[in-house]
Protein backbone atom coordinates (compact mmCIF):
# COMPACT_ATOMS: atom_id res chain seq x y z
CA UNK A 1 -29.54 22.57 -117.19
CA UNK A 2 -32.24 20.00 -117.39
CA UNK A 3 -34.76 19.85 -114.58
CA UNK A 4 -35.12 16.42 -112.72
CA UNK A 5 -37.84 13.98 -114.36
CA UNK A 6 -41.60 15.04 -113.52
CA UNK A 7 -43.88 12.35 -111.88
CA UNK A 8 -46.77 12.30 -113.88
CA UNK A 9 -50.15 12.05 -112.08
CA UNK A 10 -52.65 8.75 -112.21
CA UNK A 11 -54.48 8.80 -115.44
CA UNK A 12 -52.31 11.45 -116.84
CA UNK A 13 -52.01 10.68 -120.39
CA UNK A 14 -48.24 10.73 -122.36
CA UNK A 15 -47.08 8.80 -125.56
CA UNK A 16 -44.37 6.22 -125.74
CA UNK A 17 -41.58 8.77 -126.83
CA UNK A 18 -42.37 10.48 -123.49
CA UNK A 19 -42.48 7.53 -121.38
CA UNK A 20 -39.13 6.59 -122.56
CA UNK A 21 -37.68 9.67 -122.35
CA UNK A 22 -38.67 9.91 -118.68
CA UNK A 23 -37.27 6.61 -118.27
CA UNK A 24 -34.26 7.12 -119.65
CA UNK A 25 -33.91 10.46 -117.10
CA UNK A 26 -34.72 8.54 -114.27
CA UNK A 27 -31.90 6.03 -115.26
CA UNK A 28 -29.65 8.65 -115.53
CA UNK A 29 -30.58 10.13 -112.41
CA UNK A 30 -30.14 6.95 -110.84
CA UNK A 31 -26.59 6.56 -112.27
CA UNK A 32 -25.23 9.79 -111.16
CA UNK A 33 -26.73 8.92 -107.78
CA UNK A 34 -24.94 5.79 -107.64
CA UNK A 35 -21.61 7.83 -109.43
CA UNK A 36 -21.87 10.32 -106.28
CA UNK A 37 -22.66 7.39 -103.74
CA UNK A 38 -18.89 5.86 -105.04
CA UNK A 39 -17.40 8.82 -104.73
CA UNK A 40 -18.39 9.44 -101.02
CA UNK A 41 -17.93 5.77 -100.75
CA UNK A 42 -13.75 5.84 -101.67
CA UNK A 43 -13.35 9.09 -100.38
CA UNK A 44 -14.29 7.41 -96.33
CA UNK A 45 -13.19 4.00 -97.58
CA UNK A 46 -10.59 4.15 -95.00
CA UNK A 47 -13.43 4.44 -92.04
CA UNK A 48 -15.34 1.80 -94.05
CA UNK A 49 -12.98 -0.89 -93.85
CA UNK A 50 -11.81 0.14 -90.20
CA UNK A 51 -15.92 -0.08 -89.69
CA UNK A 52 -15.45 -3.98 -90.76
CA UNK A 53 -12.72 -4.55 -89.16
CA UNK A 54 -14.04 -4.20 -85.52
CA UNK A 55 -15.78 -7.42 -85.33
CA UNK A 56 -12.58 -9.17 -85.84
CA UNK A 57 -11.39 -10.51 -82.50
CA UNK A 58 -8.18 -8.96 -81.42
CA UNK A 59 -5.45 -11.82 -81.82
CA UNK A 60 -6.02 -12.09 -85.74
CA UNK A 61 -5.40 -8.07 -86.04
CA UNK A 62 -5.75 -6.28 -90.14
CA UNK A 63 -6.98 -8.61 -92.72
CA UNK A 64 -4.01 -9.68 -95.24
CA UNK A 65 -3.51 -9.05 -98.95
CA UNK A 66 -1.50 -11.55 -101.17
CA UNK A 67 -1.24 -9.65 -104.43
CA UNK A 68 0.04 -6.14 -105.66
CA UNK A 69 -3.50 -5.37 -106.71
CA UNK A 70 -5.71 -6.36 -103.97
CA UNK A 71 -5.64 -3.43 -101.54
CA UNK A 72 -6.75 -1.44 -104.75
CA UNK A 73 -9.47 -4.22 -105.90
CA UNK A 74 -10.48 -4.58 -102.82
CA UNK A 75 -10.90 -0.54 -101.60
CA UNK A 76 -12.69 -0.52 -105.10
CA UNK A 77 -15.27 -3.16 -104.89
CA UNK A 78 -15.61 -1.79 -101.02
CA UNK A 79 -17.14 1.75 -101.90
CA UNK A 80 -18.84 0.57 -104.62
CA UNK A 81 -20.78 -1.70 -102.59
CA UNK A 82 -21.04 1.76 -99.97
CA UNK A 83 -21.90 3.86 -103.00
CA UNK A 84 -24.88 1.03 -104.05
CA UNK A 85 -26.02 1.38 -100.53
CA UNK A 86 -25.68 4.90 -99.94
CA UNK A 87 -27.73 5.55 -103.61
CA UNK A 88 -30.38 2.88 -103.05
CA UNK A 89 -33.15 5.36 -101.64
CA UNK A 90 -32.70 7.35 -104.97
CA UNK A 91 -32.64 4.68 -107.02
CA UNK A 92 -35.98 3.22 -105.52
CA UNK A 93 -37.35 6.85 -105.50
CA UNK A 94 -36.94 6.82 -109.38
CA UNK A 95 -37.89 3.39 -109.63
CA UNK A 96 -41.21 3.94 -107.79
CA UNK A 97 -42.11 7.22 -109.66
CA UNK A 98 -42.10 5.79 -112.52
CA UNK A 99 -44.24 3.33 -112.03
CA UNK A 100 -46.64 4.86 -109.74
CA UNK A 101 -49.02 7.09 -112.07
CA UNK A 102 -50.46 3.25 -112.88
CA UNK A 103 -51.98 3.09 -109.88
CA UNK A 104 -55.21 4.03 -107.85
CA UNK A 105 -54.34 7.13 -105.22
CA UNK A 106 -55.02 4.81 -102.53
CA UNK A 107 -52.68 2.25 -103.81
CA UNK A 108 -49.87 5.12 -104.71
CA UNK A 109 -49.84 5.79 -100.10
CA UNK A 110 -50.24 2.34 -99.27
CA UNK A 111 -47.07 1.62 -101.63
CA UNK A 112 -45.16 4.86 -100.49
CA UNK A 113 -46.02 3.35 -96.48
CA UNK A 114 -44.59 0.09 -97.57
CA UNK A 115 -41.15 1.76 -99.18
CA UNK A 116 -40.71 3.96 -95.74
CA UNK A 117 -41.30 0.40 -93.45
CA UNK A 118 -39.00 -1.31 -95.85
CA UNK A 119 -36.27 1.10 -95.80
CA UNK A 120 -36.66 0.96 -91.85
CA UNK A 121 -36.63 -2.43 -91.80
CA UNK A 122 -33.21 -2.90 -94.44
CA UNK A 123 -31.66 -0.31 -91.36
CA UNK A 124 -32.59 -2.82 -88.66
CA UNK A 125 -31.61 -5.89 -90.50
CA UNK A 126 -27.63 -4.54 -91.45
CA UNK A 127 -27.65 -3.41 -88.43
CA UNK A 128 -28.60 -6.67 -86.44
CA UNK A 129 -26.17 -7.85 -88.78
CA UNK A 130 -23.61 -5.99 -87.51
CA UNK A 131 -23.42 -5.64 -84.16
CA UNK A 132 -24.56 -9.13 -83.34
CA UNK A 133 -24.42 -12.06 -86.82
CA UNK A 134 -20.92 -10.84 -87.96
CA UNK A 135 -19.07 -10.79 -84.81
CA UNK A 136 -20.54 -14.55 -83.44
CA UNK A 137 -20.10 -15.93 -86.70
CA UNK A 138 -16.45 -14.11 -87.04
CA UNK A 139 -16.02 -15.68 -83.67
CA UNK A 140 -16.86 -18.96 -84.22
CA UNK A 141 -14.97 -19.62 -87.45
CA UNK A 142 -11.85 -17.80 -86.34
CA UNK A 143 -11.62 -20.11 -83.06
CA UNK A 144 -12.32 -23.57 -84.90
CA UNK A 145 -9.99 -26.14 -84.07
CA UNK A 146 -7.14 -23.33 -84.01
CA UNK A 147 -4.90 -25.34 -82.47
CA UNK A 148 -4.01 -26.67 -85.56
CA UNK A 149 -4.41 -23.22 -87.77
CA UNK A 150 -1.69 -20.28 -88.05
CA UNK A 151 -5.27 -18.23 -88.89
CA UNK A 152 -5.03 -14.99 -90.86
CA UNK A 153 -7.81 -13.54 -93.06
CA UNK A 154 -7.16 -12.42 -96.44
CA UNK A 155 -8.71 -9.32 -97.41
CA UNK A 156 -10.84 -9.89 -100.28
CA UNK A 157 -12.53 -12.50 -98.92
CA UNK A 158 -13.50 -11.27 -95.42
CA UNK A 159 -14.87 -8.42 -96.53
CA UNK A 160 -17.07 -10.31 -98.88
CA UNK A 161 -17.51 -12.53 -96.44
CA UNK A 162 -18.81 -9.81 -93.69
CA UNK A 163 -20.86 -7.78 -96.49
CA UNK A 164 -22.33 -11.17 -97.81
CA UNK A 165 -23.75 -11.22 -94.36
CA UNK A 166 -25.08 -7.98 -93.46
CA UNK A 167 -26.43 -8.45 -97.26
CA UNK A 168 -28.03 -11.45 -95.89
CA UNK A 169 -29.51 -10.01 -92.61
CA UNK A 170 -30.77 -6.69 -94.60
CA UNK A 171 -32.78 -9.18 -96.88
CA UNK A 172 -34.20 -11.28 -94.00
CA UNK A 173 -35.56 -8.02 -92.34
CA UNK A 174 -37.77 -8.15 -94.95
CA UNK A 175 -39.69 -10.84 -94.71
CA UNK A 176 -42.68 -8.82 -93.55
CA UNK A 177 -42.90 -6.56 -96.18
CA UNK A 178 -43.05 -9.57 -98.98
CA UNK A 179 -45.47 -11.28 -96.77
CA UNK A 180 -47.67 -8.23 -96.12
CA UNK A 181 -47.55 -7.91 -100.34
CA UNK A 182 -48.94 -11.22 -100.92
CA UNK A 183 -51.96 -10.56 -98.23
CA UNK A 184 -52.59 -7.61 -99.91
CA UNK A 185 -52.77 -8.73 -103.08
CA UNK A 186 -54.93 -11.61 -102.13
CA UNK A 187 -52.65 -14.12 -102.91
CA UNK A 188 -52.69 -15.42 -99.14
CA UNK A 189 -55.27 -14.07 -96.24
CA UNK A 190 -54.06 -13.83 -92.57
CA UNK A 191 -56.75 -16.53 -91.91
CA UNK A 192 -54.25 -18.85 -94.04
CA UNK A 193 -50.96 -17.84 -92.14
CA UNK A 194 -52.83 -18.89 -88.64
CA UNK A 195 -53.97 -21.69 -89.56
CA UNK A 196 -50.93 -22.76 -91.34
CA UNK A 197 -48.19 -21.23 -88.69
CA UNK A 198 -46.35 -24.55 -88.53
CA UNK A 199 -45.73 -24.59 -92.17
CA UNK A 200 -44.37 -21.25 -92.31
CA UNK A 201 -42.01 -21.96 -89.38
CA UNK A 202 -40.45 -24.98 -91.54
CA UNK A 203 -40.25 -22.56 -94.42
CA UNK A 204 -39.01 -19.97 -92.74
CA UNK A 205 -35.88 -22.59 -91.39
CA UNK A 206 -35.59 -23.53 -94.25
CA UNK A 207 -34.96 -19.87 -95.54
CA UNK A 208 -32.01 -19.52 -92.99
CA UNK A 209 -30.48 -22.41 -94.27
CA UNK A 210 -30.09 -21.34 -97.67
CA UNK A 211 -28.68 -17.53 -97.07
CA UNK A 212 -25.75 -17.01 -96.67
CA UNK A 213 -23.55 -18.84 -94.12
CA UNK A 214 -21.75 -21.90 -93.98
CA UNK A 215 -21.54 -22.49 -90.12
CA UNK A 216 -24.58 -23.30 -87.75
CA UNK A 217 -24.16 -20.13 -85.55
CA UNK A 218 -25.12 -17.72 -88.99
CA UNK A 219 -27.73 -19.88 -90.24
CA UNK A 220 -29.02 -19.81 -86.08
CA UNK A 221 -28.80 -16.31 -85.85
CA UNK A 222 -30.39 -15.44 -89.07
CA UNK A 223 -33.36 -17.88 -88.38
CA UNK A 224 -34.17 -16.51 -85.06
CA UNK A 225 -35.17 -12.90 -86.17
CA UNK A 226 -36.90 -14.75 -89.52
CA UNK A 227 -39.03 -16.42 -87.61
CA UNK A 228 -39.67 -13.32 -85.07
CA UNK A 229 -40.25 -10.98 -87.92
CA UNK A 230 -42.64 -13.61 -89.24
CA UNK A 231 -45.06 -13.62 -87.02
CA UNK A 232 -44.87 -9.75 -87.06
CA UNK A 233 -45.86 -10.27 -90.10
CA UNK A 234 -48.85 -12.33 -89.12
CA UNK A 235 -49.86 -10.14 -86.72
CA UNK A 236 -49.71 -7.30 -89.24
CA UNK A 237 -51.46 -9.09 -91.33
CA UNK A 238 -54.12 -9.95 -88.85
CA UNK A 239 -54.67 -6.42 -88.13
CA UNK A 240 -54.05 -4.25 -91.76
CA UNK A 241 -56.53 -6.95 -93.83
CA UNK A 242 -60.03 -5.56 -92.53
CA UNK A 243 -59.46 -2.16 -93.77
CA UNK A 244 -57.43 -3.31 -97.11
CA UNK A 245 -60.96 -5.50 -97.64
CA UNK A 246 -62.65 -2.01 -97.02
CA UNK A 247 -60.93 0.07 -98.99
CA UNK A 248 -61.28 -2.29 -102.15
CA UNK A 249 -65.49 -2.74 -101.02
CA UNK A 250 -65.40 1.04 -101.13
CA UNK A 251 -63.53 1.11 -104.22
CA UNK A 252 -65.83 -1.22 -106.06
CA UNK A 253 -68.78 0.62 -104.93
CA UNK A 254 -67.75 3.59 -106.15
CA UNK A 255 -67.39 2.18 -109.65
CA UNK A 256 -70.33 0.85 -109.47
């Protein structure tokens, strides 16, 4: 049995037919992970699908199917999108082992700080999607002009629908974490995202407007914790870019 890939160490030395092979392990390791992830994923598809069906309200009852194959399909593409989920934190693992002996020490815990946060923050964001994006929208869209609607949801497209949202929320969570990576990479400075604040709010509305969501209570509820986690993010910024500035000052002078 073949041990899992080694992470080699910064300025480790290997040739090309070594790098490959390791990459080639880690994407092997990553597809088992996601193989296993499916598996666990069908074998609790049942609570899965009984999971998203509780934000329906209670007069439109089990989503519909129209074809033989759909409840198959549809259980399929289900726990694969559970198995994807349940495997990302492997995959990433591999993804950011493999490219971490490139970097500086310093860089390598910053980066493995930043993977923790964002894996907290993908949590919080399907989460808020959850429990409070998916129902209102769900709500709303189900009680439009029903009067003049016999509504029933077909299967395959509410649950696209509802993971197309927490999808959504998970990526607006984070927002810090991409802003954070441009500050410390110098492409903007915290001074910048003071100054500027009103331009970011416009961008960030104009963010929520493009995810996911075709009725105004989505695109509301996804721009309210966009522009919360925003200035976070400013705030973060504010307070992490002294000692980033030190660290690289230290850095140099150590070269030097």
């Amino acid at each position: 049995m073949r041990p899992l890939p080694r992470r080699l160490r910064h300025g480790e030395e290997a040739t090309l037919v070594e790098h490959l092979g390791e990459l080639r392990a880690r994407i092997v390791v990553s597809l088992i992970a996601i193989a296993i992830g499916f598996a666990i994923g069908y074998a609790i598809h049942g609570h899965i699908l009984t999971w998203l069906n509780r934000p329906l309200p209670a007069d439109i009852g089990k989503p519909v199917t129209l074809s033989p194959a759909e409840p198959f399909l549809t259980t399929i593409k289900v726990s694969l999108l559970a198995g994807l989920l349940l495997a990302l934190p492997i995959v990433l693992w591999q993804v950011w082992s493999f490219l971490a002996p490139a970097m500086e020490e310093n860089s390598q815990r910053v980066i493995s700080a930043f993977v923790v946060l964002a894996t907290l923050l993908l949590v919080g964001g399907i989460a808020f999607g959850y429990y409070i994006a998916l129902p209102a929208s769900i709500h709303f869209l189900t009680n439009f002009d029903k009067q003049y609607y016999d509504i029933q949801l077909r299967a395959k497209d509410y649950y696209s629908f509802a993971t197309l949202v927490l999808f959504a929320m998970a990526v607006v969570f984070e927002l810090p974490m991409f802003i954070l990576g441009l500050v410390r990479l110098r492409v903007l400075t915290a001074a910048q995202l003071r100054v500027n604040w009103r331009v970011g709010i416009v961008a960030v509305v104009a963010l929520a407007v493009a995810l996911p969501g075709v009725d105004p209570v989505t695109t509301s509820i996804e721009a309210l914790p966009l522009l919360a986690l925003y200035f976070l993010a400013v705030g973060l910024a504010t307070l992490l870019e002294p000692r980033w500035r030190g660290t690289r000052s230290a850095e140099a002078a150590t070269d030097v």
